[in-house]
N, C-alpha and C. Protein backbone atom coordinates (compact mmCIF):
# COMPACT_ATOMS: atom_id res chain seq x y z
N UNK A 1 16.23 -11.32 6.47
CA UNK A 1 17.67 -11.42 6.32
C UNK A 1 18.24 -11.72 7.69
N UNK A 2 18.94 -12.59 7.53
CA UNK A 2 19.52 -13.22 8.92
C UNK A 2 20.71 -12.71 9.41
N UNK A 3 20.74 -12.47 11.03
CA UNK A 3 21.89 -11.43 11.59
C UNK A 3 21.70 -9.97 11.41
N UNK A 4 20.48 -9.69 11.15
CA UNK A 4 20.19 -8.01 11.56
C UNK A 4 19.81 -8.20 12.70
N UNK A 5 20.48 -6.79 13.35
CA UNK A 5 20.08 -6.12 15.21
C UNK A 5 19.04 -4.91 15.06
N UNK A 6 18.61 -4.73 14.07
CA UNK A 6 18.11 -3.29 14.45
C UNK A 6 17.21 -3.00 12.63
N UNK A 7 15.66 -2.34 13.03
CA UNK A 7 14.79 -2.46 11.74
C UNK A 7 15.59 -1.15 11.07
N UNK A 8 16.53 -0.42 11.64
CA UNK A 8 17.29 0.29 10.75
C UNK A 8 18.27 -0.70 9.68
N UNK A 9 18.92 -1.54 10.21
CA UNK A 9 19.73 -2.45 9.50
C UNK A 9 19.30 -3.26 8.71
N UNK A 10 18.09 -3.46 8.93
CA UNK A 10 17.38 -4.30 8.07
C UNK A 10 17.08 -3.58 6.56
N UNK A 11 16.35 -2.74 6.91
CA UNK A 11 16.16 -1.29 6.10
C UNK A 11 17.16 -1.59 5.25
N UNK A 12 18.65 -1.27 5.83
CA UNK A 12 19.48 -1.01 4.61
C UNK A 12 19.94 -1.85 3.84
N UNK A 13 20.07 -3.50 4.42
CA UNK A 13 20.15 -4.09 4.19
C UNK A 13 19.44 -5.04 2.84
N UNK A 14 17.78 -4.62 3.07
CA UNK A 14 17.32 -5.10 2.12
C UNK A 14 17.33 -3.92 1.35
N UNK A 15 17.45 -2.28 0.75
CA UNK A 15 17.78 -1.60 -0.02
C UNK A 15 19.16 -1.98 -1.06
N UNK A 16 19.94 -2.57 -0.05
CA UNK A 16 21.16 -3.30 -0.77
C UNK A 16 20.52 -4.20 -1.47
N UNK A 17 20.22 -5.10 -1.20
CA UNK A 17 19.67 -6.48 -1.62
C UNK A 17 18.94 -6.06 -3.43
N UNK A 18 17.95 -5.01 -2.76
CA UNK A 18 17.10 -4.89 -4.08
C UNK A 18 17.34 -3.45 -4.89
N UNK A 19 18.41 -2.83 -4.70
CA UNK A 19 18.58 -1.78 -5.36
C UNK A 19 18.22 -1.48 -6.63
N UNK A 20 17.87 -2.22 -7.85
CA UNK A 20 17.62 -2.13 -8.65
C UNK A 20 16.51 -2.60 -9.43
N UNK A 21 15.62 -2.24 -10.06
CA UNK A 21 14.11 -2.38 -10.46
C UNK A 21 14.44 -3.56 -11.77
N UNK A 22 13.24 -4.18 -11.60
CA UNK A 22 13.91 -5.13 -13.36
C UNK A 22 13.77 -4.73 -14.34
N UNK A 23 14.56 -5.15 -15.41
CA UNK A 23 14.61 -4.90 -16.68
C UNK A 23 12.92 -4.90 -17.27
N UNK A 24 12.78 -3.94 -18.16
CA UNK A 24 11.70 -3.91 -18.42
C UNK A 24 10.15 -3.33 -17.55
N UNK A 25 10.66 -3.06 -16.02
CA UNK A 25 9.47 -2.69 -15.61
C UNK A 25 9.16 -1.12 -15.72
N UNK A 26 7.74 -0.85 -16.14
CA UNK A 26 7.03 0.34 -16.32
C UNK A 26 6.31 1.49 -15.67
N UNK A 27 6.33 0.96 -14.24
CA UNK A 27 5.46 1.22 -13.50
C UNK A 27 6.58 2.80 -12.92
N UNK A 28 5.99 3.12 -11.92
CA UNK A 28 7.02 4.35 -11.04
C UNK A 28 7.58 4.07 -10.70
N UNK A 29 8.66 4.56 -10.08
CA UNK A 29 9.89 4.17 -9.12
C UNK A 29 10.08 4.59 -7.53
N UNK A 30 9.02 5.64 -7.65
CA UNK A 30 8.72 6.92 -6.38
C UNK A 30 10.12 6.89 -5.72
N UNK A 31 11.32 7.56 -6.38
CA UNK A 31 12.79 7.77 -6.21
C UNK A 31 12.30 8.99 -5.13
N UNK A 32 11.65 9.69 -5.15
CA UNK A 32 10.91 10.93 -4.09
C UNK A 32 9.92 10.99 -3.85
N UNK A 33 9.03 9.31 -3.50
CA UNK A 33 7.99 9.23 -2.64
C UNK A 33 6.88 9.39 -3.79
N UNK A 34 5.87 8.79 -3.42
CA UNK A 34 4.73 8.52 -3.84
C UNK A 34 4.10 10.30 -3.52
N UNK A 35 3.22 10.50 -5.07
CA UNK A 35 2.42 11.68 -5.51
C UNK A 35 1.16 10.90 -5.64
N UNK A 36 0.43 11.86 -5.70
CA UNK A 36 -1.15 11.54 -6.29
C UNK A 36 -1.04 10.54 -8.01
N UNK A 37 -0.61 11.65 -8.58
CA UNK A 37 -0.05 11.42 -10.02
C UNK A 37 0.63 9.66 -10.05
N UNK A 38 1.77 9.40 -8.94
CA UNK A 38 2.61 8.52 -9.22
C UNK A 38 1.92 7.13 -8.61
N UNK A 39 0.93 7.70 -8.11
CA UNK A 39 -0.12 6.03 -7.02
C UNK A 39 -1.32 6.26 -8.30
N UNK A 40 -1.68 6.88 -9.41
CA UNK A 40 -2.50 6.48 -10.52
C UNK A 40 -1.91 5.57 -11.48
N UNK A 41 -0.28 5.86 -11.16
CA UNK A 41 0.37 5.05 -12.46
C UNK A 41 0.86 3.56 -11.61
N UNK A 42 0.81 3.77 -10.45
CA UNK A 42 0.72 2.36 -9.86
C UNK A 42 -0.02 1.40 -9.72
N UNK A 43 -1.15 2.12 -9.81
CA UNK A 43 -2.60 1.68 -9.51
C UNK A 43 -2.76 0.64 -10.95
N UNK A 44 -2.54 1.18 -11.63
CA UNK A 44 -2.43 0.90 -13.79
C UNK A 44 -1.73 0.27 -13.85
N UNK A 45 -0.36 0.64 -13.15
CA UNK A 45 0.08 -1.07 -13.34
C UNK A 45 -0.24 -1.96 -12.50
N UNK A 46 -0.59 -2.30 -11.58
CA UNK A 46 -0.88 -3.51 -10.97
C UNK A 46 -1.75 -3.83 -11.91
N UNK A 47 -2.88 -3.22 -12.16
CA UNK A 47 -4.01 -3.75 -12.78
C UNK A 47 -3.50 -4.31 -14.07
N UNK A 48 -2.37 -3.68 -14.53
CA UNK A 48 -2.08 -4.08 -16.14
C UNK A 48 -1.61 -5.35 -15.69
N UNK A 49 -0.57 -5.70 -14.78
CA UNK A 49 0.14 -6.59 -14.87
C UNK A 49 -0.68 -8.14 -14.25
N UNK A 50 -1.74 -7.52 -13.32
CA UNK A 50 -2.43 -8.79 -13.01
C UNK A 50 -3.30 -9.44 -14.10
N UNK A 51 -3.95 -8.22 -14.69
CA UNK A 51 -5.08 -8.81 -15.95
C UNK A 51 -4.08 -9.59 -17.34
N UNK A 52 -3.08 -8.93 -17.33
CA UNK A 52 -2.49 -9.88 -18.43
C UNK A 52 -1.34 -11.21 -17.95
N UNK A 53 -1.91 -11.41 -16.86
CA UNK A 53 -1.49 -13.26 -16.14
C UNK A 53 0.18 -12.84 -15.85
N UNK A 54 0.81 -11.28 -16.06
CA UNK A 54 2.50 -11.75 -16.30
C UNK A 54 2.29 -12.15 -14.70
N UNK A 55 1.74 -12.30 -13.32
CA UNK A 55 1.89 -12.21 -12.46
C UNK A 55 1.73 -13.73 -11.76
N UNK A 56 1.14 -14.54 -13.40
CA UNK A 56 0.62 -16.26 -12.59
C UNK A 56 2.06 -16.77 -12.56
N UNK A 57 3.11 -16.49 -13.13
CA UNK A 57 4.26 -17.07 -12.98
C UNK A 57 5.23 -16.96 -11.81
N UNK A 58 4.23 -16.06 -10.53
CA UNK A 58 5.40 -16.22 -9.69
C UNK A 58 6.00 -14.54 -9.53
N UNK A 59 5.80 -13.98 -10.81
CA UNK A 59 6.16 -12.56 -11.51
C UNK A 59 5.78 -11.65 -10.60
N UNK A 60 6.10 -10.73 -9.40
CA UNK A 60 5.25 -10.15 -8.58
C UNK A 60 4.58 -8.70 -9.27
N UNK A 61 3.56 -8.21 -8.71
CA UNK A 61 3.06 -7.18 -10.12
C UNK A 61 3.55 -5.86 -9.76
N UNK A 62 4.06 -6.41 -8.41
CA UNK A 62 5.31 -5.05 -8.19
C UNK A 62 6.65 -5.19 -7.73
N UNK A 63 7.75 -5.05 -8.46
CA UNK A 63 8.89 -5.27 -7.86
C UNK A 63 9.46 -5.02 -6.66
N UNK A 64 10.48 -5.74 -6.23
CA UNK A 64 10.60 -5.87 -4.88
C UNK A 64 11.46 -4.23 -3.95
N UNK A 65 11.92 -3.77 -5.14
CA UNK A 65 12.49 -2.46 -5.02
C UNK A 65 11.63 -1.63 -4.46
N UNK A 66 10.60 -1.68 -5.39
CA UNK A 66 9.24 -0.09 -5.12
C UNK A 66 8.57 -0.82 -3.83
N UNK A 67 8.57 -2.33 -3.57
CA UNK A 67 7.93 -2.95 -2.28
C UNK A 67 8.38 -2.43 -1.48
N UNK A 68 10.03 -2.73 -1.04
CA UNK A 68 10.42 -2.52 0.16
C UNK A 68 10.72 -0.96 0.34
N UNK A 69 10.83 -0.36 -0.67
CA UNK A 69 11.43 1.15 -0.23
C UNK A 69 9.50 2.04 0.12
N UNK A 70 8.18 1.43 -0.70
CA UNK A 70 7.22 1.57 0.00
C UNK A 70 6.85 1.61 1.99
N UNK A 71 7.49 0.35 1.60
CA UNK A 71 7.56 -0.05 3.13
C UNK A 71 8.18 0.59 4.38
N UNK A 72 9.46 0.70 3.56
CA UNK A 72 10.43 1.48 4.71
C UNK A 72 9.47 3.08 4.86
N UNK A 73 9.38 3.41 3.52
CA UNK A 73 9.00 5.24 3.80
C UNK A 73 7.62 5.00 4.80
N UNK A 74 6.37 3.85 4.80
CA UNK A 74 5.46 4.01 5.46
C UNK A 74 5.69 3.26 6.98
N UNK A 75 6.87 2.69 7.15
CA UNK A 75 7.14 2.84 8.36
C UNK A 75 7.84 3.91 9.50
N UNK A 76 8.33 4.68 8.45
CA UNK A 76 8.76 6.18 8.82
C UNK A 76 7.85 6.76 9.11
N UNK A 77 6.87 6.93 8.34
CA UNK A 77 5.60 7.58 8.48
C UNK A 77 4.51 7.58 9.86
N UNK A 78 4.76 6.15 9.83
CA UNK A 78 3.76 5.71 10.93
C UNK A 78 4.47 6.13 12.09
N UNK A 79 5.84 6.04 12.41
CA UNK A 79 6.96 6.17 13.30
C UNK A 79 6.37 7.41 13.84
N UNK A 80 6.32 8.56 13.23
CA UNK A 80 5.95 9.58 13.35
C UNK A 80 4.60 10.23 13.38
N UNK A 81 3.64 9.45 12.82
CA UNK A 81 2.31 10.05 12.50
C UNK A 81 1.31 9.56 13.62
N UNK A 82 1.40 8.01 13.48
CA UNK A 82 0.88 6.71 13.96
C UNK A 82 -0.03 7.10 14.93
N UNK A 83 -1.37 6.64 15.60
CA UNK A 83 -1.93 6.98 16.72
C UNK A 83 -2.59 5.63 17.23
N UNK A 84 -2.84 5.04 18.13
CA UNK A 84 -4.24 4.26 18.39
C UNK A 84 -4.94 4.92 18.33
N UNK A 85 -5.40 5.89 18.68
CA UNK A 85 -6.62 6.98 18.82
C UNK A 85 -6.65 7.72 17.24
N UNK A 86 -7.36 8.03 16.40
CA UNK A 86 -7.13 9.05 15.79
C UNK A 86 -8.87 10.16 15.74
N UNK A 87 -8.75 10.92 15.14
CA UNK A 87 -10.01 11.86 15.52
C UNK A 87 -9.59 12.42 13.64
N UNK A 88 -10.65 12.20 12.91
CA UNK A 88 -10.74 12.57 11.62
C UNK A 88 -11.81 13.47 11.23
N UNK A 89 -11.21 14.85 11.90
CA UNK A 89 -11.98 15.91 11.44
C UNK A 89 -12.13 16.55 10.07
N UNK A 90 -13.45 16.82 9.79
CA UNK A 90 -13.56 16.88 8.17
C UNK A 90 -14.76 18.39 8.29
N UNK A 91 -14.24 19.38 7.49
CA UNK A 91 -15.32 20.15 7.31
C UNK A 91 -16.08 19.97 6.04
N UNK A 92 -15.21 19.58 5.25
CA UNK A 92 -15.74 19.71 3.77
C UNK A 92 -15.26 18.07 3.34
N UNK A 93 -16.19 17.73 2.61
CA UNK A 93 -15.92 16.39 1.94
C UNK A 93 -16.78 15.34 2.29
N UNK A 94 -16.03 13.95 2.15
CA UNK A 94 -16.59 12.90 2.91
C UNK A 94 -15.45 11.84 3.64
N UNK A 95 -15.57 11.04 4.02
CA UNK A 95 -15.19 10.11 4.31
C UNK A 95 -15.53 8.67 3.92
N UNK A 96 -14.95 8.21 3.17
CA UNK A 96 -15.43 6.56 2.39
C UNK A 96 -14.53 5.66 3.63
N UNK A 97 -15.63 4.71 4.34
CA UNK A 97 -15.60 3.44 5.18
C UNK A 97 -15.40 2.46 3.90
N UNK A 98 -14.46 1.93 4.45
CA UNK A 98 -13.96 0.60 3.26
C UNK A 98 -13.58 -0.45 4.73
N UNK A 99 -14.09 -2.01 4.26
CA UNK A 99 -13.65 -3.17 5.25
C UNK A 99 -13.85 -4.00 4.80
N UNK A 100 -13.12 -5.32 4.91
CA UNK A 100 -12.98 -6.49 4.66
C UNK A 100 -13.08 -6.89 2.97
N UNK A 101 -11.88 -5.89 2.70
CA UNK A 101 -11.56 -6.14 1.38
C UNK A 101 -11.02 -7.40 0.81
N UNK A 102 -10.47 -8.43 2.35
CA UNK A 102 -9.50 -9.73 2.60
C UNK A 102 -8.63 -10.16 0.64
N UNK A 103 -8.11 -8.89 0.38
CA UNK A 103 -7.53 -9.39 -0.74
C UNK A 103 -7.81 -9.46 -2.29
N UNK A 104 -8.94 -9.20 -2.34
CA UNK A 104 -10.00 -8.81 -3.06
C UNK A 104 -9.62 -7.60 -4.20
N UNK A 105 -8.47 -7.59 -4.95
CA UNK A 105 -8.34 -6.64 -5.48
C UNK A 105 -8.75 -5.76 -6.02
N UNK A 106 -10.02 -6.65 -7.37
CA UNK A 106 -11.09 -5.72 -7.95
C UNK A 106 -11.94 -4.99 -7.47
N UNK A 107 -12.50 -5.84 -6.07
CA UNK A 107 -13.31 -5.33 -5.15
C UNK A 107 -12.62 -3.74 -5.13
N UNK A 108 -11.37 -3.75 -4.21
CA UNK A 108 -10.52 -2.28 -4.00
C UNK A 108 -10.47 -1.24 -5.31
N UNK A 109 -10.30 -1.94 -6.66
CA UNK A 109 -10.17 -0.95 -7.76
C UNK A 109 -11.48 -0.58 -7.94
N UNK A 110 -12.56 -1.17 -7.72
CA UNK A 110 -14.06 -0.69 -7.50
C UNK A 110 -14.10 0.61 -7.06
N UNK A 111 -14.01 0.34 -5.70
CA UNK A 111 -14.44 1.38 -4.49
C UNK A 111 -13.16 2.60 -4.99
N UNK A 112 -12.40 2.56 -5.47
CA UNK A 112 -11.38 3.61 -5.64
C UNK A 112 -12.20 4.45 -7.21
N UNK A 113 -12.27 3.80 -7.67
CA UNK A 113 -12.96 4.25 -9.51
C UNK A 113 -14.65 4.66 -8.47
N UNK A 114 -15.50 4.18 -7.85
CA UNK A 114 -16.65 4.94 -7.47
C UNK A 114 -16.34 6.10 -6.74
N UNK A 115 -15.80 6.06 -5.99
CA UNK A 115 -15.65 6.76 -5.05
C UNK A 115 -13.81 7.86 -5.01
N UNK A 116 -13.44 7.48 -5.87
CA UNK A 116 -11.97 8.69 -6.13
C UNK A 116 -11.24 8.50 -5.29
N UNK A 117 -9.89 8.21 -5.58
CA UNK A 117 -8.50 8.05 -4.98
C UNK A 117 -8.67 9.25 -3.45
N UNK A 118 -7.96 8.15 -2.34
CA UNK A 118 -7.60 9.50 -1.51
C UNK A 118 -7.39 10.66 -1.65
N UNK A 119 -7.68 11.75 -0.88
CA UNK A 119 -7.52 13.36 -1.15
C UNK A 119 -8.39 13.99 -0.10
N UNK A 120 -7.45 15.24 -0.16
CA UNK A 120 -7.93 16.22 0.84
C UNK A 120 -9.47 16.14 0.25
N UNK A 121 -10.30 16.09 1.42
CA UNK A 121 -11.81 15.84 1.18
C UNK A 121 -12.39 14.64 0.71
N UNK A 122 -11.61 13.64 0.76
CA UNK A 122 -11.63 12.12 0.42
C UNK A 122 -10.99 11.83 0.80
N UNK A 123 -11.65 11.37 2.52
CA UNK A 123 -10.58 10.51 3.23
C UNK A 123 -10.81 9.21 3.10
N UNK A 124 -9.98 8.21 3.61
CA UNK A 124 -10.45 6.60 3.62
C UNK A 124 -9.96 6.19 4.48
N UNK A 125 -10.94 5.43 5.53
CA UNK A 125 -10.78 4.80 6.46
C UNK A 125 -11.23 3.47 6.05
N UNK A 126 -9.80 2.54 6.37
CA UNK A 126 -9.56 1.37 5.99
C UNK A 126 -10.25 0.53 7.25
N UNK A 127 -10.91 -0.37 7.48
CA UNK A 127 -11.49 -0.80 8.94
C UNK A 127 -11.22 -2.39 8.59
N UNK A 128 -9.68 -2.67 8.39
CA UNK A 128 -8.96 -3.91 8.65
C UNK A 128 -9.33 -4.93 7.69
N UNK A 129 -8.97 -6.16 7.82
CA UNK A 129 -9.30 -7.31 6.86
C UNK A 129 -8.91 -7.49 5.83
N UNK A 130 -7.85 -6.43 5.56
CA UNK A 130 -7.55 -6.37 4.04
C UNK A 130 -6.89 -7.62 3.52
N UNK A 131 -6.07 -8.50 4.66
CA UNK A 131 -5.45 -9.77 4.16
C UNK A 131 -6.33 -10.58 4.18
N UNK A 132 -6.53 -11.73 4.06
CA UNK A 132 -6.91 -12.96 4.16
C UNK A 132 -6.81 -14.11 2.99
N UNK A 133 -8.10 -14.28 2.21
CA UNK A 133 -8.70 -14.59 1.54
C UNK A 133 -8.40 -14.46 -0.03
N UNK A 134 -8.20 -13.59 -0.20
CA UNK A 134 -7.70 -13.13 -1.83
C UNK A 134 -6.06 -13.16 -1.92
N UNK A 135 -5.83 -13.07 -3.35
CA UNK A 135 -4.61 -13.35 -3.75
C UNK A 135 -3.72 -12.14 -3.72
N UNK A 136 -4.90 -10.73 -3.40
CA UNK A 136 -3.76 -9.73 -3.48
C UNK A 136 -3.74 -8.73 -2.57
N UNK A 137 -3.74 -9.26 -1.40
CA UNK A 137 -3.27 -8.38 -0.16
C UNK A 137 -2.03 -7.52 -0.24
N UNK A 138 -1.36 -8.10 -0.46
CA UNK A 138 0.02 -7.34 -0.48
C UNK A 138 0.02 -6.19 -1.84
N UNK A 139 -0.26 -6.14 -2.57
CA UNK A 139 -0.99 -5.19 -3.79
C UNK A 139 -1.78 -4.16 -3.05
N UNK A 140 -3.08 -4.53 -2.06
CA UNK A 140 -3.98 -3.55 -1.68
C UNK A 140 -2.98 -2.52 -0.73
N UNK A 141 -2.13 -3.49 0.15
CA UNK A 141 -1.44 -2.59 1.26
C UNK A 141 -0.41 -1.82 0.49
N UNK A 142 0.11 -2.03 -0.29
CA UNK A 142 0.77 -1.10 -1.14
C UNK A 142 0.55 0.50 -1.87
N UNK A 143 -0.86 -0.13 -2.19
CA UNK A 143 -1.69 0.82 -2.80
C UNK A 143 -2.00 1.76 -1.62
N UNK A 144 -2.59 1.08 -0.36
CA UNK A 144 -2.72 1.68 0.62
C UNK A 144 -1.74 2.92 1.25
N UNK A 145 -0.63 2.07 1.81
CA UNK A 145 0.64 2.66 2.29
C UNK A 145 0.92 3.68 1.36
N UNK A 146 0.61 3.64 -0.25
CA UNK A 146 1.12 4.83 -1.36
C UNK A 146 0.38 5.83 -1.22
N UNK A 147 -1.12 5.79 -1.06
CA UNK A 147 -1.66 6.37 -0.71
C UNK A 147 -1.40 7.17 0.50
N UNK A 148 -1.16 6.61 1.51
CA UNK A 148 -1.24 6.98 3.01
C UNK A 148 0.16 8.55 2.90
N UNK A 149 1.19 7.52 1.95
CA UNK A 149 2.35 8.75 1.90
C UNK A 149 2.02 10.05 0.73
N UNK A 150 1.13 9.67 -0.33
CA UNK A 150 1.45 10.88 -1.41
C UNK A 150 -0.04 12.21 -0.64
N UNK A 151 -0.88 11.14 0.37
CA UNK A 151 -1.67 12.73 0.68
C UNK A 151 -1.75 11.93 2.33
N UNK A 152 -1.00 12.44 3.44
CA UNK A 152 -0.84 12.37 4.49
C UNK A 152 -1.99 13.16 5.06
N UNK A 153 -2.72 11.80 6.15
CA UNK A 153 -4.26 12.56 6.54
C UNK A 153 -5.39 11.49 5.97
N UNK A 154 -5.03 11.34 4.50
CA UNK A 154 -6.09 10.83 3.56
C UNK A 154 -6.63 9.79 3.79
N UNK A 155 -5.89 8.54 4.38
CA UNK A 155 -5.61 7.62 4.25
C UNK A 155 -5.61 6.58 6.20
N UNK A 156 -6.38 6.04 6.46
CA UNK A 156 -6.33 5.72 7.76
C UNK A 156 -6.82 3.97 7.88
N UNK A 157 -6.02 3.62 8.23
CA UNK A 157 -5.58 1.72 8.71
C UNK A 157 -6.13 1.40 10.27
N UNK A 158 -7.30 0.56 9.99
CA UNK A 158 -7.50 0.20 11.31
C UNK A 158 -6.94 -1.31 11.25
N UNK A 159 -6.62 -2.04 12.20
CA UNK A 159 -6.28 -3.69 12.41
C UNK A 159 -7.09 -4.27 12.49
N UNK A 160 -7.59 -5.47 11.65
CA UNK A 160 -9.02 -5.95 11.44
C UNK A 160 -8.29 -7.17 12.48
N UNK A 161 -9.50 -8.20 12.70
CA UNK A 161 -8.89 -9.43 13.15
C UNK A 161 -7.80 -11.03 12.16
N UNK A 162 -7.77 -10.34 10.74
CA UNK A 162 -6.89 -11.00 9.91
C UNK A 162 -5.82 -10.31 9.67
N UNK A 163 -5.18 -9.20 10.40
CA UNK A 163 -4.00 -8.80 10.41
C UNK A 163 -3.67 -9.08 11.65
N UNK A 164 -4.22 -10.39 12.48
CA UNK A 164 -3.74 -11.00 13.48
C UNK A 164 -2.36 -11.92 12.99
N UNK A 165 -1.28 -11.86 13.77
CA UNK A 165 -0.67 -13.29 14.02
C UNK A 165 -1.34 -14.67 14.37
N UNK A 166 -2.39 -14.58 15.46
CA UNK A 166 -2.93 -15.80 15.36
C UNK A 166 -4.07 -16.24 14.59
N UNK A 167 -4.47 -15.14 13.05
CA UNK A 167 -5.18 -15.59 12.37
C UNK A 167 -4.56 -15.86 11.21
N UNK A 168 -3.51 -15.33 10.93
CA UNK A 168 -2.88 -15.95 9.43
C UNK A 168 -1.30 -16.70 9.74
């Protein structure tokens, strides 16, 4: 949006813009942030909405509402959380290494159905690449970022070399 000074203004700006979800969509709204519960019913719909083509038309398989207000809350997040360094201490559990998913959606609903949604004791460390190549990057980082907010900890983003500017 042209003539914003500040990623606060922008923020509100596009909340104006998209205040309202479309007619007919099913999915969550996360009006109070993404839950465990509310990133399973997201998860279901993307998948519903990509496997039944409503999405070859242009149709995004998530509205631009739950996009950007995703966005804003996981830039809050990061604002505050964010590290270059991080240290992912675990007594109990595991840790699932996931990389170069480049878009790859099914690939991602794979590794999530083997291996179980983020959670305390199921962490995921993302090790970059998630754009490139596939048609649904912006779907995975969603899923991601929902994740990252409904179990804070769970969820960890490294910068591959296709979340370069000078690679895409």
């Amino acid at each position: 949006i042209s003539g914003t000074s500040s990623a606060e203004e922008l923020g509100t700006r596009l909340r104006e813009r998209y205040a309202s979800l479309p007619l007919g969509y099913s999915g969550p709204a996360f009006d109070d942030g993404p839950s465990p519960d509310t990133m399973q019913l997201l998860l279901r719909h993307i998948k519903t909405r990509i496997a039944s083509g409503a999405t070859s038309g242009g149709d995004p398989a998530v509205p631009a509402k739950v996009a950007i207000d995703m966005l804003l809350r996981t830039r809050t997040y990061l604002e505050e959380h964010a590290s270059s360094l991080v240290e992912l201490p675990l007594s109990e559990g595991r840790i699932v290494v996931v990389g170069d998913t480049h878009g790859q959606l099914n690939d991602f609903c794979w590794i999530l159905k083997a291996h179980g949604p983020p959670a305390p004791g199921n962490v995921y460390l993302i090790n970059g690449d998630v754009a490139d190549r596939g048609a649904h990057a912006v779907e995975i980082y969603l899923l991601l970022f929902g994740y990252m907010l409904a179990c804070p900890g769970c969820v960890h983003v490294n910068r591959g070399n296709h979340e370069s500017l000078d690679m895409n």
